[in-house]
Protein backbone atom coordinates (compact mmCIF):
# COMPACT_ATOMS: atom_id res chain seq x y z
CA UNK A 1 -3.85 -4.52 -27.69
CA UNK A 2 -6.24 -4.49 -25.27
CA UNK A 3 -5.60 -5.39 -21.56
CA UNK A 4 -7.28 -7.92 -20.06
CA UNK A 5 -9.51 -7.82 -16.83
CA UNK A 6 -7.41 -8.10 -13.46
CA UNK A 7 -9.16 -10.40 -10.81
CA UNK A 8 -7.48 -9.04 -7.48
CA UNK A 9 -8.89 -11.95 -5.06
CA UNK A 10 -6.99 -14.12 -7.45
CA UNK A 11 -4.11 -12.16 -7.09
CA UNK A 12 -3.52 -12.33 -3.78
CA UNK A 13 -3.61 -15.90 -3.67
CA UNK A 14 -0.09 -15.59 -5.28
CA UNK A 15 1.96 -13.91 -2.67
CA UNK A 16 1.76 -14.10 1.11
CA UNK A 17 4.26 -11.86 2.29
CA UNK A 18 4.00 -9.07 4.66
CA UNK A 19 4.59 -5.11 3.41
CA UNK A 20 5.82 -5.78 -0.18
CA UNK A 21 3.61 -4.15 -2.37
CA UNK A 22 3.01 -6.03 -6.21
CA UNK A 23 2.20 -4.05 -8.93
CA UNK A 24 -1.14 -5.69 -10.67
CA UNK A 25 -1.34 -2.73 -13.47
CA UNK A 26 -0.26 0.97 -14.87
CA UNK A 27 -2.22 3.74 -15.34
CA UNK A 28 -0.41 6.63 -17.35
CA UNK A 29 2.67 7.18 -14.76
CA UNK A 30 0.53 5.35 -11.58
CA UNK A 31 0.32 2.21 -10.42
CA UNK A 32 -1.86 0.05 -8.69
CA UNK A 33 -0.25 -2.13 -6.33
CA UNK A 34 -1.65 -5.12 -3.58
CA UNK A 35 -0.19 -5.68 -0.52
CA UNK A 36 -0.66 -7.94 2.72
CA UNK A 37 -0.06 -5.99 5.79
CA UNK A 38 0.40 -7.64 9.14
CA UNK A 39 1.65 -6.03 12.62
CA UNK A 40 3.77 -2.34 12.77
CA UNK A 41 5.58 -0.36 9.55
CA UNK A 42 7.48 2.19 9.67
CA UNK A 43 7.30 5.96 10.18
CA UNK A 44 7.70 7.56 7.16
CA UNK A 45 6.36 9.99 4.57
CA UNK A 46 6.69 10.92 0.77
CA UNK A 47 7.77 14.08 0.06
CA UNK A 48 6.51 14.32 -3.30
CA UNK A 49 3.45 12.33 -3.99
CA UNK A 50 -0.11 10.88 -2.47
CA UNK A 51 -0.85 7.78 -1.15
CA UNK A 52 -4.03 6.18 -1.49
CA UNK A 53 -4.75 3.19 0.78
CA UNK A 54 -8.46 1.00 -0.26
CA UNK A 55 -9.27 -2.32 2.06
CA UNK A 56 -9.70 -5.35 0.30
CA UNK A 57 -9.76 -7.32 3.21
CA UNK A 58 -9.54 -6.87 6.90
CA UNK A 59 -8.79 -3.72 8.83
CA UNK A 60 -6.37 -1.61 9.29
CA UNK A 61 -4.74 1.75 10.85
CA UNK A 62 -2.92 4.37 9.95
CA UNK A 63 -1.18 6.42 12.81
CA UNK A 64 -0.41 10.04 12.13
CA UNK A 65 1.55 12.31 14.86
CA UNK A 66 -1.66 13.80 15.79
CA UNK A 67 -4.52 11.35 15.38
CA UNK A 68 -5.10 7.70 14.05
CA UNK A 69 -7.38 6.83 11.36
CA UNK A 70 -8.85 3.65 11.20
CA UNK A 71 -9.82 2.04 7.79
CA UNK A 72 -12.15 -1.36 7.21
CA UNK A 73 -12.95 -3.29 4.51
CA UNK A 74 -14.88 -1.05 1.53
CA UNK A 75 -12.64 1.94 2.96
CA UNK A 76 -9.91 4.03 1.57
CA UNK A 77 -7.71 6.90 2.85
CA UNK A 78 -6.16 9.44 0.93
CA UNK A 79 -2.77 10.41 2.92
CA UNK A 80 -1.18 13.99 1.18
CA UNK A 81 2.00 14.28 0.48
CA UNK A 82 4.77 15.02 3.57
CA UNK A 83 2.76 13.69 6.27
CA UNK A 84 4.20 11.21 8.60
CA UNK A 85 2.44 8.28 8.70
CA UNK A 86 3.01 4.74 10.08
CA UNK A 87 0.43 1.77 8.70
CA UNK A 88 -0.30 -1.07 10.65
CA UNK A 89 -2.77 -4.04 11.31
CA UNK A 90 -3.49 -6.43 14.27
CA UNK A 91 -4.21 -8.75 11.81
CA UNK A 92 -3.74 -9.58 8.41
CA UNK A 93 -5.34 -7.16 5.98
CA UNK A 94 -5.36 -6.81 2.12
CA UNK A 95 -4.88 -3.44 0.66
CA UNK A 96 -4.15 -1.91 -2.77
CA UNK A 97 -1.99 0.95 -3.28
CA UNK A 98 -2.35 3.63 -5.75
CA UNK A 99 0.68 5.70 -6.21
CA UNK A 100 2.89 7.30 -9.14
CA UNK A 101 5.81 4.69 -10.38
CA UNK A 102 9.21 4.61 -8.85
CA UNK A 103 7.21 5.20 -5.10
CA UNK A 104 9.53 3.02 -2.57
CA UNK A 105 7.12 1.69 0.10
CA UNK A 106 9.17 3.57 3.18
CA UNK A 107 9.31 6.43 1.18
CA UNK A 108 13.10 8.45 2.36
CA UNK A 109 13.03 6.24 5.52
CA UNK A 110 15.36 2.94 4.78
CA UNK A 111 14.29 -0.25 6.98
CA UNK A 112 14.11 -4.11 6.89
CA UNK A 113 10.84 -3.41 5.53
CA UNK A 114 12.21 -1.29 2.25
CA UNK A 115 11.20 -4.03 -0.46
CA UNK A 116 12.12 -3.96 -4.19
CA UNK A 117 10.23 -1.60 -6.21
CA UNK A 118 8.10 -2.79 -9.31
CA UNK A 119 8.01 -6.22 -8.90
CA UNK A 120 4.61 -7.37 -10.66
CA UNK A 121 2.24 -10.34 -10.18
């Protein structure tokens, strides 16, 4: 069966939560998840895997212990494995995720902010 073409505009139009990723599609063992971020995460980091960040909509940061890196629309951020990181956004932005399944969103680091892991749109 073939899948069928993904609009991700469309798909944001049915959630409006803030830091709970939603997994749109697989890819062999990744998956490609949007999110709406809005105001301060967490610190945190994952130990084992890559996290790739691309701007839908808006703008956004990402704070590391040494630097911050800022990211607009059209822009993605590769952030390697281990490093501390803490995402946030002044105001709302759209972003899509690309990680490996089973990735929780605060990676070791448990908060109000930890959301439930493959929930899809």
């Amino acid at each position: 069966m073939m899948p069928k073409k993904i609009n991700i505009r469309k798909k944001f139009d049915r959630f409006s939560d803030y830091w709970s990723p939603k997994v749109i599609a697989e890819m062999n063992d990744y998956q490609f998840k949007l999110a709406r971020l809005k105001g301060e995460f967490v610190w945190h980091n994952h130990k084992d895997t890559d996290e790739v960040f691309i701007v839908i909509e808006g703008k956004m940061k990402i704070e590391f212990r040494d630097k911050t890196v800022l990211l607009n629309e059209g822009e993605m951020y590769v952030v390697p494995k281990g490093i501390d990181h803490k995402p946030f956004a002044d105001e709302e932005c759209k972003i899509m995720l690309v990680e490996p399944k089973g990735v929780v969103n605060t990676g070791s680091t448990i908060s109000d902010l930890t959301s439930e892991n493959d929930v899809w749109l």
